[in-house]
N, C-alpha and C. Protein backbone atom coordinates (compact mmCIF):
# COMPACT_ATOMS: atom_id res chain seq x y z
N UNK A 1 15.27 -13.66 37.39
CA UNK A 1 14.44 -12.60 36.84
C UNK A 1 15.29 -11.35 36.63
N UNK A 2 15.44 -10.71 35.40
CA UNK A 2 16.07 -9.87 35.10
C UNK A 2 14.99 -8.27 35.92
N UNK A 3 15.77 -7.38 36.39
CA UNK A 3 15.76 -6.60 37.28
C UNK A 3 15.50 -5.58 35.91
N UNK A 4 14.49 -4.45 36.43
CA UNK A 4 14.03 -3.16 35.55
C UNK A 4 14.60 -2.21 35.82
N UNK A 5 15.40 -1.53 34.89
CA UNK A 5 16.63 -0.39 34.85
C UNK A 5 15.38 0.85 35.32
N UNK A 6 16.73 2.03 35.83
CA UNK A 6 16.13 2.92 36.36
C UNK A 6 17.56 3.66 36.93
N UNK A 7 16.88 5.39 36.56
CA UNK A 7 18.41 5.85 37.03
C UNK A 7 19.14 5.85 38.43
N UNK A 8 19.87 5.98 38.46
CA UNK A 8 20.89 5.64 39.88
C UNK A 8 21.52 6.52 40.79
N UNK A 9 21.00 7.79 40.64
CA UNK A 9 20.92 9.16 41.14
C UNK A 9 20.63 8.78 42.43
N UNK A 10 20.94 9.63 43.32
CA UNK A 10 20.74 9.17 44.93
C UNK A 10 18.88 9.51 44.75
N UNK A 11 18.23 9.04 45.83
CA UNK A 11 17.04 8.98 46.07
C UNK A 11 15.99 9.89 46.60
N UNK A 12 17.16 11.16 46.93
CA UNK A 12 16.97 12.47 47.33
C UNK A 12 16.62 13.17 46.10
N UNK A 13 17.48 13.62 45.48
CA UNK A 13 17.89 14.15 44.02
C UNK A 13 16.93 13.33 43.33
N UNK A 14 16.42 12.53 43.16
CA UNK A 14 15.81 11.77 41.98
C UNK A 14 14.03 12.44 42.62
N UNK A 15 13.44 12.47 43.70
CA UNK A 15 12.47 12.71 44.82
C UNK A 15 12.54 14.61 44.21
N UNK A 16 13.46 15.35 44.43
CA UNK A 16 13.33 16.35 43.80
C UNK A 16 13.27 17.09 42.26
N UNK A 17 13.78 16.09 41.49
CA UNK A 17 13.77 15.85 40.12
C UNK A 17 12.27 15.91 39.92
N UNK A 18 11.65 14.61 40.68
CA UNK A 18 10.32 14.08 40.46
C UNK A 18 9.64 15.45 40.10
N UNK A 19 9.45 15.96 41.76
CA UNK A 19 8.95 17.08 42.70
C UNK A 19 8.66 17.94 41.79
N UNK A 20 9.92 18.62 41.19
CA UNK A 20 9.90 19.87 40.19
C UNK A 20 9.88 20.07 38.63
N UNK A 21 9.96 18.89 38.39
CA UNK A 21 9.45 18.70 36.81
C UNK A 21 9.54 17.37 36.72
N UNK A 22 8.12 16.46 36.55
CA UNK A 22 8.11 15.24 36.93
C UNK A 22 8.17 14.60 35.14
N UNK A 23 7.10 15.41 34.57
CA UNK A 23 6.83 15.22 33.16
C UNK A 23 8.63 15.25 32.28
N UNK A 24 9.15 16.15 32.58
CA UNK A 24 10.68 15.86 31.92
C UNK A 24 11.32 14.69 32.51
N UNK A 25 11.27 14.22 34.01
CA UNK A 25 11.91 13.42 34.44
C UNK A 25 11.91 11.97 34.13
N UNK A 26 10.40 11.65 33.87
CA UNK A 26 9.83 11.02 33.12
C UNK A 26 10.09 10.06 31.97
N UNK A 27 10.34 11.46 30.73
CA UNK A 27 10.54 11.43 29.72
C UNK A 27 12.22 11.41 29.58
N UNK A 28 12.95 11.83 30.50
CA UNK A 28 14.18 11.33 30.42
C UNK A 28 14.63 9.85 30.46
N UNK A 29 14.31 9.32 31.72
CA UNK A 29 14.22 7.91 31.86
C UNK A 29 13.45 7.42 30.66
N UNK A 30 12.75 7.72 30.05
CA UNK A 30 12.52 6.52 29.02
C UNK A 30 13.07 6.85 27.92
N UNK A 31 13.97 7.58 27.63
CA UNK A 31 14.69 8.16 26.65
C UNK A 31 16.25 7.28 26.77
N UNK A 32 16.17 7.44 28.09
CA UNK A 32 17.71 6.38 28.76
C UNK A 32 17.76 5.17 29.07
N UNK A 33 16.02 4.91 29.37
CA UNK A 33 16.12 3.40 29.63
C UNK A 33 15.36 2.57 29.20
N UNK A 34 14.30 3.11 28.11
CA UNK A 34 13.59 2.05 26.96
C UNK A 34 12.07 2.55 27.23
N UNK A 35 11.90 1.39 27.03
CA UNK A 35 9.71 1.80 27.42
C UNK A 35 9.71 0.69 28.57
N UNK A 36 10.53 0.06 29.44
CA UNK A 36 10.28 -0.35 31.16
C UNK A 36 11.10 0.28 31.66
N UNK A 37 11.24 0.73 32.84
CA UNK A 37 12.12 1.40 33.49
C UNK A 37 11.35 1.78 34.92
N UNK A 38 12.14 2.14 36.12
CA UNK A 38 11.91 2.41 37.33
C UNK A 38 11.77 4.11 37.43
N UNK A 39 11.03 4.63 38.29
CA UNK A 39 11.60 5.97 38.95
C UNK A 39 11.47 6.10 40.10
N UNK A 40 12.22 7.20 41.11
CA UNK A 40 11.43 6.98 42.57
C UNK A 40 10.45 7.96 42.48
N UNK A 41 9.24 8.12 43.20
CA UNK A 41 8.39 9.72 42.86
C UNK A 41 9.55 10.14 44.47
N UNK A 42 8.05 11.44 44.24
CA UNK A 42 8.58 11.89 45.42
C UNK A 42 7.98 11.21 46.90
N UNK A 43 7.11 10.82 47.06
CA UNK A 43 6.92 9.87 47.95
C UNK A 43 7.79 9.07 48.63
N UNK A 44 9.03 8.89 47.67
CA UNK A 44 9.97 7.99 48.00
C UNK A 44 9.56 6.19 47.39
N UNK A 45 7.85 6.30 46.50
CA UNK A 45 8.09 4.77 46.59
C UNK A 45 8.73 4.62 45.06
N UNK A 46 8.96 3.66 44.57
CA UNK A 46 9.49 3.00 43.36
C UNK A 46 8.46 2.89 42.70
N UNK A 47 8.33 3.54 41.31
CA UNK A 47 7.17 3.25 40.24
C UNK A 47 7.71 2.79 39.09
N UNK A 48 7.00 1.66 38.50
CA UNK A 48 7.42 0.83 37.35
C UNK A 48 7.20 1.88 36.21
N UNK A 49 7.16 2.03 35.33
CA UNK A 49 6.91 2.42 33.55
C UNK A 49 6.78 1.93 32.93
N UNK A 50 5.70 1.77 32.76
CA UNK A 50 5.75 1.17 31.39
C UNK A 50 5.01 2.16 30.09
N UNK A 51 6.45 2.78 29.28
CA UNK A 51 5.76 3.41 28.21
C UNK A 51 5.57 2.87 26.44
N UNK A 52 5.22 1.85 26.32
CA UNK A 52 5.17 0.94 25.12
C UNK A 52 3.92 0.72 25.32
N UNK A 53 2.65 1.36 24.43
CA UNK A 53 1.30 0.81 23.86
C UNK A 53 1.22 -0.69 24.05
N UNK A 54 1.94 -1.55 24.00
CA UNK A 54 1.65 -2.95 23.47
C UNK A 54 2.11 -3.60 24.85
N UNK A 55 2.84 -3.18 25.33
CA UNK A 55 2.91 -3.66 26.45
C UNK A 55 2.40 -3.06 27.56
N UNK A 56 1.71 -2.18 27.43
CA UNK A 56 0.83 -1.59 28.39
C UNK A 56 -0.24 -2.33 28.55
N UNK A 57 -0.99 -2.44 27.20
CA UNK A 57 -2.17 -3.21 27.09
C UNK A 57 -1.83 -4.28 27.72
N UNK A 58 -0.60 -5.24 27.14
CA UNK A 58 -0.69 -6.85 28.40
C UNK A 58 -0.57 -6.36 29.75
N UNK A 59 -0.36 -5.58 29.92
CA UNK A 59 0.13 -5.34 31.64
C UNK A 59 -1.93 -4.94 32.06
N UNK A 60 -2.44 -4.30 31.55
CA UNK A 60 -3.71 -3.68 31.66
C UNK A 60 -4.92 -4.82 31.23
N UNK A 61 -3.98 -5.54 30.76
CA UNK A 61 -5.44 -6.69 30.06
C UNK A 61 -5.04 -7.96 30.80
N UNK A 62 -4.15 -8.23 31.20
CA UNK A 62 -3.73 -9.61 31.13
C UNK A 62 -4.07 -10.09 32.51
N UNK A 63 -4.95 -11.13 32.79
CA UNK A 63 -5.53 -12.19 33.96
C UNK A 63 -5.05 -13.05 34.64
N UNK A 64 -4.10 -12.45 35.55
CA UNK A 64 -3.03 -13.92 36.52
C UNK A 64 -3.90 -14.02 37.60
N UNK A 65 -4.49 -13.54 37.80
CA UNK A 65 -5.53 -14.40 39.06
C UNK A 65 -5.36 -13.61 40.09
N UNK A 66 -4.20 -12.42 40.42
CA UNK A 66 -4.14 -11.40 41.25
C UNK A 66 -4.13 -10.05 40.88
N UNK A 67 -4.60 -9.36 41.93
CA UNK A 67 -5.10 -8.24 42.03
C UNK A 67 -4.09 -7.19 42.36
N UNK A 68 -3.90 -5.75 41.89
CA UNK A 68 -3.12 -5.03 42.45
C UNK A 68 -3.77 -3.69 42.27
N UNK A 69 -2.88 -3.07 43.57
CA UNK A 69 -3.51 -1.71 43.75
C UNK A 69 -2.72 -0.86 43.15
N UNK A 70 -3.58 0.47 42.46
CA UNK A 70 -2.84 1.46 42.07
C UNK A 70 -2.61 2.32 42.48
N UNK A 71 -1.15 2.78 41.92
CA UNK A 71 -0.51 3.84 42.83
C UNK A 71 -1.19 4.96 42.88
N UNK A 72 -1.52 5.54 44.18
CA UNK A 72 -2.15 6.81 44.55
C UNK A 72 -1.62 8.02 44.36
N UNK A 73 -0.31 8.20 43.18
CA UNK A 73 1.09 9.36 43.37
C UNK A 73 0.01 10.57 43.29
N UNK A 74 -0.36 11.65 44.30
CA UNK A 74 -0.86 12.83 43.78
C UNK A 74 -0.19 13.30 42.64
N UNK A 75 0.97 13.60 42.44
CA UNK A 75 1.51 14.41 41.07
C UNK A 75 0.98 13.45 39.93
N UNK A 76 0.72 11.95 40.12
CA UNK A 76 0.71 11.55 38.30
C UNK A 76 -1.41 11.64 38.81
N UNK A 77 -1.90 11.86 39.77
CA UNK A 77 -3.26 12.21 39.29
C UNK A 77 -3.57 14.04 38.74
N UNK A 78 -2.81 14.59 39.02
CA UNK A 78 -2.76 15.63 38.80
C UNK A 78 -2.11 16.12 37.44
N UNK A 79 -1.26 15.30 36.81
CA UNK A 79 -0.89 14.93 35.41
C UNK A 79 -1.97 14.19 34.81
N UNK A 80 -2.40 13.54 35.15
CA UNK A 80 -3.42 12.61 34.11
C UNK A 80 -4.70 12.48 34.47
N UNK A 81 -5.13 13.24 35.41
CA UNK A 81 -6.58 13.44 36.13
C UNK A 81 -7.15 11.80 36.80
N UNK A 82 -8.16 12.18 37.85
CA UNK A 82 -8.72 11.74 38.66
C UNK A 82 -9.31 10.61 38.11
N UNK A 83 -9.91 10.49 36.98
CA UNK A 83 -10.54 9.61 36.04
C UNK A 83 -9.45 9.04 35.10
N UNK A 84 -8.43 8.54 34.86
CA UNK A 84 -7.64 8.43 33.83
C UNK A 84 -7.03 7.14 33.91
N UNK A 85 -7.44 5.93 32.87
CA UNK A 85 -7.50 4.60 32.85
C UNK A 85 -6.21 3.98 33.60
N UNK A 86 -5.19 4.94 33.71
CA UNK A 86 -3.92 4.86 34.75
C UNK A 86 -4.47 4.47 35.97
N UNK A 87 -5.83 4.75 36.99
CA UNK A 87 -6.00 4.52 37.81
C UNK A 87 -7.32 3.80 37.94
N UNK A 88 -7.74 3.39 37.05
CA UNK A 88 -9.14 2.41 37.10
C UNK A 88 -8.47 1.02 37.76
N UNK A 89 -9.49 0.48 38.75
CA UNK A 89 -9.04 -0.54 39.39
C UNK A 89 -10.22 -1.76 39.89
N UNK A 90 -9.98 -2.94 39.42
CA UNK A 90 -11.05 -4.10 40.06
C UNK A 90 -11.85 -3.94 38.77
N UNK A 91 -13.01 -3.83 39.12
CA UNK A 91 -14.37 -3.71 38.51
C UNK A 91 -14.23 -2.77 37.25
N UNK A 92 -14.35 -1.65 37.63
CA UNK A 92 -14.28 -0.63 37.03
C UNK A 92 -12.93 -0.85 35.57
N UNK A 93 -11.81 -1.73 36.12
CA UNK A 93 -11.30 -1.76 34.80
C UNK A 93 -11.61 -3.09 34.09
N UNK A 94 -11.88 -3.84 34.52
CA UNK A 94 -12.24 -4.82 33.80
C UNK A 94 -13.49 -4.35 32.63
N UNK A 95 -14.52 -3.47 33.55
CA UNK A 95 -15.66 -3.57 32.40
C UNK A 95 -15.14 -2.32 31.45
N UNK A 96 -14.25 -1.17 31.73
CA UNK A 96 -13.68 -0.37 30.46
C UNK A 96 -12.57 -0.85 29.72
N UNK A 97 -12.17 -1.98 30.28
CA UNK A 97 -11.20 -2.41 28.87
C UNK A 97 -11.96 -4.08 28.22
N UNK A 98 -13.23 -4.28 28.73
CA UNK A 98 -13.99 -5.27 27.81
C UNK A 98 -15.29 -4.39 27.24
N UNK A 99 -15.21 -2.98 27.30
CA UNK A 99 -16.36 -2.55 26.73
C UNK A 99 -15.79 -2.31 24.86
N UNK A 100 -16.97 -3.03 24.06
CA UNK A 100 -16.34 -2.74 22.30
C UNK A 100 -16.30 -1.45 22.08
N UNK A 101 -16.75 -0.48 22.69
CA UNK A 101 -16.92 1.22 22.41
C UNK A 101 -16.24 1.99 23.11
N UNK A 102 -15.16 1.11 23.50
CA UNK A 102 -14.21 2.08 24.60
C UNK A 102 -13.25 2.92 23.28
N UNK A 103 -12.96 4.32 23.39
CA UNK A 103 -12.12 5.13 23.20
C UNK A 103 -11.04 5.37 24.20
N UNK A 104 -10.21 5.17 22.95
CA UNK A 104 -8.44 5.56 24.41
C UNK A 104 -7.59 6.10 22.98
């Protein structure tokens, strides 16, 4: 299995990067490393990216039979609010991404 690029900055420095301008940091890494790519937040845990529409949707639509939890990062709920299909989970996303009148 090929491994998802992500910059290589010590884990300190990358945690303060996050910290103080997360939205540029962000947008750097996917500027350097495609639409998949890794970052650390500041939490210290490892967050995937995925910034490609089309592959968002398979990652958001697609049915392997397991379940996963979403990341709780305060800074990306505070970037993308409390309600924001980034964090719909179980139930709740299944019936907003099979509703025909969903807007996104």
């Amino acid at each position: 299995m090929k491994s998802i690029p992500g910059p290589k900055t010590p884990t300190l420095l990358q945690k303060i990067q996050f910290l103080l301008n997360p939205i540029n940091s962000v947008e750097y890494a996917a500027k350097k490393y495609g639409d998949i790519f890794t970052i650390v937040t500041f939490s210290g845990k490892k967050l995937v990216v995925v910034n490609n529409p089309k592959d968002l949707q398979e990652v958001l639509t697609k049915d392997n039979g397991n379940e996963y939890e979403v990341p709780t990062n305060k800074a990306f709920k505070l970037l993308l609010g409390e309600y924001s299909i980034a964090f719909l989970e179980g139930d709740r996303h299944r019936i907003f991404f099979k509703s025909p009148d969903r807007k996104i």
